[in-house]
Each structure stands twice: as C-alpha cells, then as structure tokens.
Protein backbone atom coordinates (compact mmCIF):
# COMPACT_ATOMS: atom_id res chain seq x y z
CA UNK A 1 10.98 -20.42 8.85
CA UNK A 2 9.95 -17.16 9.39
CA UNK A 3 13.64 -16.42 10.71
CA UNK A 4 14.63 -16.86 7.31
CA UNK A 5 11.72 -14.52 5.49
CA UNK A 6 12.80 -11.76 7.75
CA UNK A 7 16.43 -11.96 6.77
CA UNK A 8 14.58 -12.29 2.90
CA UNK A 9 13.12 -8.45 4.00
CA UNK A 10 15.82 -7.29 5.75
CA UNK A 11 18.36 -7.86 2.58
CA UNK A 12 15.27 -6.23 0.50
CA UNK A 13 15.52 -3.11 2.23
CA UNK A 14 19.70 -3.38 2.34
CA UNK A 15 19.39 -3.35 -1.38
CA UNK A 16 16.81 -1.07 -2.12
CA UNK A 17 18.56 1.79 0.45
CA UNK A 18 21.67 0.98 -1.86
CA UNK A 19 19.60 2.09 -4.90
CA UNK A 20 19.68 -1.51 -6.25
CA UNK A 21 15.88 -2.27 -6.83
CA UNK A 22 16.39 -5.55 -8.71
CA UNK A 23 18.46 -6.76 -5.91
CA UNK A 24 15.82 -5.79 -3.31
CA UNK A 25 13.10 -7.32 -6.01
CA UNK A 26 15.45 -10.80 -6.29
CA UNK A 27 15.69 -10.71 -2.37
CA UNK A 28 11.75 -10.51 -1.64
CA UNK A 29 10.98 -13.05 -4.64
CA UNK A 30 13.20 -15.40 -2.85
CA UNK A 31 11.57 -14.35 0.20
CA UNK A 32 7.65 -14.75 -0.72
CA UNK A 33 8.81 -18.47 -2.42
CA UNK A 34 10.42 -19.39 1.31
CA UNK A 35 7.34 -18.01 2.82
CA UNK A 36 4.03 -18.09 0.87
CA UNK A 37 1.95 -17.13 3.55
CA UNK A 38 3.77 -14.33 4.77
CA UNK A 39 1.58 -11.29 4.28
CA UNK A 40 4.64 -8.65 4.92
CA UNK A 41 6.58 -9.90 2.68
CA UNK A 42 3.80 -9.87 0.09
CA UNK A 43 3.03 -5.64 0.80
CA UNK A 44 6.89 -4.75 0.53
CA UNK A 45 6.60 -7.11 -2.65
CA UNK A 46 4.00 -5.38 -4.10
CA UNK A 47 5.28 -2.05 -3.06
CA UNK A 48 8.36 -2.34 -4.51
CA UNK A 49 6.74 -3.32 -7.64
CA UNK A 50 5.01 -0.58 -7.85
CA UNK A 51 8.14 1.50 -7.53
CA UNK A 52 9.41 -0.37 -10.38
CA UNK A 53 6.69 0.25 -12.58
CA UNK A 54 5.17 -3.41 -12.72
CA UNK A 55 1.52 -2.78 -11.99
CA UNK A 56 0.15 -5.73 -13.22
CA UNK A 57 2.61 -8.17 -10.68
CA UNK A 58 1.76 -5.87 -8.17
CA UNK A 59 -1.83 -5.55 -7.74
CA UNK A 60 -1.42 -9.90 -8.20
CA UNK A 61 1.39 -9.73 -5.09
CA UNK A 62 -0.91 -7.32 -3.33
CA UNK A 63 -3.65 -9.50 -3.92
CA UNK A 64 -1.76 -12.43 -2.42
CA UNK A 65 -1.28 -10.30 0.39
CA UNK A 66 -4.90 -10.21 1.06
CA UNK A 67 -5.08 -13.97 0.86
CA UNK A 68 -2.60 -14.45 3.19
C-alpha cells in the first residue's frame, strides 16, 4: 500500500509543478483516503491547502498529521 500513496504524492507534485493545484489537491485527497495513516501525505495535504487558501481543512489535515 504505501507503493501506491507515493505514486498519490508523486502525481501531487507532477500537478502542482504544472501550475494545476486542484489536480495536485484531487491527487493527495485520493492519496490520504488510500492511506489514512500516512503522515507525509497528510503535511503536503495540508500544505497545499494552505497554498490554496483553505485554512480551516488545513490546520484539520495538519492535525491528522499529528495523529498519524
């Protein structure tokens, strides 16, 4: 499984180099769901979030990360 989060991050940061932010936001939602407890994916979650002005989802991702 966590073969499959990576890829999950790895098509994140494809998309958000691209400029495409809600692809690289669709990519780590898919990835977090896949892997729950995977606290990397949770930081670039809530990082990106922040980037895309969603404070509220990301201090609860970033929060997740913690409980990871």
């Amino acid at each position: 499984m966590e073969v499959v989060s990576s890829a999950w991050g790895i098509i994140a940061n494809l998309e958000a180099a691209q400029g495409n932010l809600d692809g690289a936001l669709f990519a780590l939602e898919r990835g977090v769901k896949a892997s729950p407890y995977n606290r990397k994916l949770w930081i670039e979650y809530a990082e990106l979030l922040g980037h895309a002005d969603n404070r509220p989802l990301a201090i609860q991702a970033s929060y997740k990360a913690l409980q990871s």
